[in-house]
C-alpha atoms as a PDB file:
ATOM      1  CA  UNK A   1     205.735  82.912-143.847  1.00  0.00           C
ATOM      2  CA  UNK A   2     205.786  85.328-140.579  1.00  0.00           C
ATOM      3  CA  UNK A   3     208.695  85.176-138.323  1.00  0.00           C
ATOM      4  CA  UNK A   4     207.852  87.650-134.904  1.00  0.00           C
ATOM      5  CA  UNK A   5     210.616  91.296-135.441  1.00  0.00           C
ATOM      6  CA  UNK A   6     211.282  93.434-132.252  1.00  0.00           C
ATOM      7  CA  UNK A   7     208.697  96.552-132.304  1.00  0.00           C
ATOM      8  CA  UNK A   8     210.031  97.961-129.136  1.00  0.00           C
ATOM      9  CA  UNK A   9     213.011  97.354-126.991  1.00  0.00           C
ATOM     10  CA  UNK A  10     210.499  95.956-124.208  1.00  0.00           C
ATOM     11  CA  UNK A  11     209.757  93.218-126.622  1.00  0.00           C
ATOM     12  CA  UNK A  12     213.001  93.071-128.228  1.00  0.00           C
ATOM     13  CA  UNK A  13     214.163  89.045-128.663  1.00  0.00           C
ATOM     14  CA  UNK A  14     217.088  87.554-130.188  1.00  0.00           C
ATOM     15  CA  UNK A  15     216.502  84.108-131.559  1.00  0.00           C
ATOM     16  CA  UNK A  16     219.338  81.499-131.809  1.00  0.00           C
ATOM     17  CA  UNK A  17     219.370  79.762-135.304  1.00  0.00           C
ATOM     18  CA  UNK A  18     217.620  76.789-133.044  1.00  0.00           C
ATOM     19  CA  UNK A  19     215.017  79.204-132.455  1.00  0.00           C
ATOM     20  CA  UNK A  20     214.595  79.910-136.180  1.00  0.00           C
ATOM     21  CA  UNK A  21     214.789  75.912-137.489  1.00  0.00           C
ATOM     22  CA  UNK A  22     211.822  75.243-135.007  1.00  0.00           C
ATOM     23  CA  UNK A  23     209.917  77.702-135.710  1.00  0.00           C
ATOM     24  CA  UNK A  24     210.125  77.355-139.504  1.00  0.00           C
ATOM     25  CA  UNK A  25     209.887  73.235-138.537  1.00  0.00           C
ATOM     26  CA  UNK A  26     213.464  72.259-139.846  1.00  0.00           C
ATOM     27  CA  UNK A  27     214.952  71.396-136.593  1.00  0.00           C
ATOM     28  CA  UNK A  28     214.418  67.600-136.142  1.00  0.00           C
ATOM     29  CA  UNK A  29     216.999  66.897-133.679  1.00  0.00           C
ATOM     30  CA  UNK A  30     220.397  67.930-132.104  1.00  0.00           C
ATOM     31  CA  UNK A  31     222.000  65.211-133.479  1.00  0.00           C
ATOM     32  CA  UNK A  32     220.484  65.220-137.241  1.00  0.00           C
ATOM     33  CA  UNK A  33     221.299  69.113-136.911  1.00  0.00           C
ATOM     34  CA  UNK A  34     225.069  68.415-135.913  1.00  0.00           C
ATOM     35  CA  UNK A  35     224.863  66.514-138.706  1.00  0.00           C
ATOM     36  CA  UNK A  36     223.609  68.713-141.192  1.00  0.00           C
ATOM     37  CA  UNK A  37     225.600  71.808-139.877  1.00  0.00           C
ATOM     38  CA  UNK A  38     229.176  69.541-140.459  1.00  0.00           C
ATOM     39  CA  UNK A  39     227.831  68.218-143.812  1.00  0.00           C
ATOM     40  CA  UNK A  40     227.381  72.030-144.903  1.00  0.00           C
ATOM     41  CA  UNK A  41     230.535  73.345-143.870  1.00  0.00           C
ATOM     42  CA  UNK A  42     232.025  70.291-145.074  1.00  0.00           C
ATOM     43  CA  UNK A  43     230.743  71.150-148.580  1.00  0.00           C
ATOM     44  CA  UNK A  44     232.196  74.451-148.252  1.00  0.00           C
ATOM     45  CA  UNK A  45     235.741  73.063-147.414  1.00  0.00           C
ATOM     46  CA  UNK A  46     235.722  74.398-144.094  1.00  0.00           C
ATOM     47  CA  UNK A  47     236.511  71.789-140.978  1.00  0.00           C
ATOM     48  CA  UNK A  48     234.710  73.166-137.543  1.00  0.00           C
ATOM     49  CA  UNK A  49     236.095  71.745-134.043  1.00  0.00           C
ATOM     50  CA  UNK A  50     233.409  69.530-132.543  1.00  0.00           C
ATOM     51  CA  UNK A  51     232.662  72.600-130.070  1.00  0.00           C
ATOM     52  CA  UNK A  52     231.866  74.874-133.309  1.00  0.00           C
ATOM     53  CA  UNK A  53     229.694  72.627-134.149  1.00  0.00           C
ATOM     54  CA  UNK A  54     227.708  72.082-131.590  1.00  0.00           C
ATOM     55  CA  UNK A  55     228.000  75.737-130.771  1.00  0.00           C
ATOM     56  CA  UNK A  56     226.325  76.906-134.261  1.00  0.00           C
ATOM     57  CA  UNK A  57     223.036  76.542-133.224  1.00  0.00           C
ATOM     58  CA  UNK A  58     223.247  78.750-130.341  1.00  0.00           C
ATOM     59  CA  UNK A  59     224.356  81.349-132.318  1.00  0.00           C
ATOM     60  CA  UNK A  60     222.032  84.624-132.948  1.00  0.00           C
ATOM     61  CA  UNK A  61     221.851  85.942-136.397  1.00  0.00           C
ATOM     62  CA  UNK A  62     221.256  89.283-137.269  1.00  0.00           C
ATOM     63  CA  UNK A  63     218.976  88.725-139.685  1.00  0.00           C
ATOM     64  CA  UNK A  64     217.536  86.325-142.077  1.00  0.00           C
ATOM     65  CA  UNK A  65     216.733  86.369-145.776  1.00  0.00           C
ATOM     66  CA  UNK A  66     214.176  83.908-147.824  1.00  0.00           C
ATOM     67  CA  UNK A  67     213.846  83.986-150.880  1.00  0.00           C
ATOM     68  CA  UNK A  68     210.338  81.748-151.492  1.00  0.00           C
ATOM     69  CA  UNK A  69     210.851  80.872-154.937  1.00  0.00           C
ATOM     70  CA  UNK A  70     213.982  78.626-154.509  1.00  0.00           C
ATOM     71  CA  UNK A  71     213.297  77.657-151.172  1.00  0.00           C
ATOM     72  CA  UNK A  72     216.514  79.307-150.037  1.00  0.00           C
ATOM     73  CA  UNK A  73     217.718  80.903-146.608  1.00  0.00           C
ATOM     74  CA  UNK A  74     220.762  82.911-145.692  1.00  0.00           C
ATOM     75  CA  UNK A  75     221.436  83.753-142.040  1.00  0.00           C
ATOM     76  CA  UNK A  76     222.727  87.518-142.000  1.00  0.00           C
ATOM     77  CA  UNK A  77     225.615  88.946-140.289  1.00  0.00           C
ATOM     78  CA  UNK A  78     225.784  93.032-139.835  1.00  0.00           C
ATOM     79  CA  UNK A  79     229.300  94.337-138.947  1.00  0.00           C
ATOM     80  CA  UNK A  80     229.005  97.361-136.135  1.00  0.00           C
ATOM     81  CA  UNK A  81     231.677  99.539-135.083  1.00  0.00           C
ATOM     82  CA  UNK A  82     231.209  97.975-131.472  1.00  0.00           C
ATOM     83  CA  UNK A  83     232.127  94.316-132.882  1.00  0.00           C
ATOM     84  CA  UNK A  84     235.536  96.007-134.274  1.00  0.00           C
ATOM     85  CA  UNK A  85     238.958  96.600-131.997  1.00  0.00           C
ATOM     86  CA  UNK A  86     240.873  99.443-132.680  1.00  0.00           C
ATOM     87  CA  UNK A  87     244.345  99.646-132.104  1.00  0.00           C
ATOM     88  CA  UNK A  88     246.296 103.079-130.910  1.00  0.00           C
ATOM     89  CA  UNK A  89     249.809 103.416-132.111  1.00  0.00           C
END
């Protein structure tokens, strides 16, 4: 499997998780992915607003890990010190 990576910052492109279910050929639909996204979160015994929802596949992950064998994915999520607030006393 080949997904395109950024090799300079002229080329540099985030992908959306849309971006990343087409390209892999998962993405079927809005509505069968709306579906899938509340089914999974569901599972997980967490409720998302209908705007979360439909807002998750917009979203850019940092990364993305496969592992082949199981068929398995994980989206990836780096914490930065610019994503952080710091509060003065």
């Amino acid at each position: 499997m080949v997904l395109p990576s950024a090799v300079s910052k002229a080329t540099h492109d985030e992908w959306t998780v849309r971006h990343i279910l087409v390209h892999l050929g998962l993405f079927s639909g809005i509505r069968r992915l709306i579906e899938d996204v509340t089914a999974f979160h569901t599972r997980q015994n967490i409720v998302l607003t209908s705007q979360e929802t439909t807002s998750f596949y917009s979203w850019r992950p940092d990364g993305i890990a496969f592992d082949a064998k199981s068929k398995h994915s994980v989206f990836l999520e780096f914490s930065r010190p610019m994503d952080s607030v710091t509060f003065s006393d």
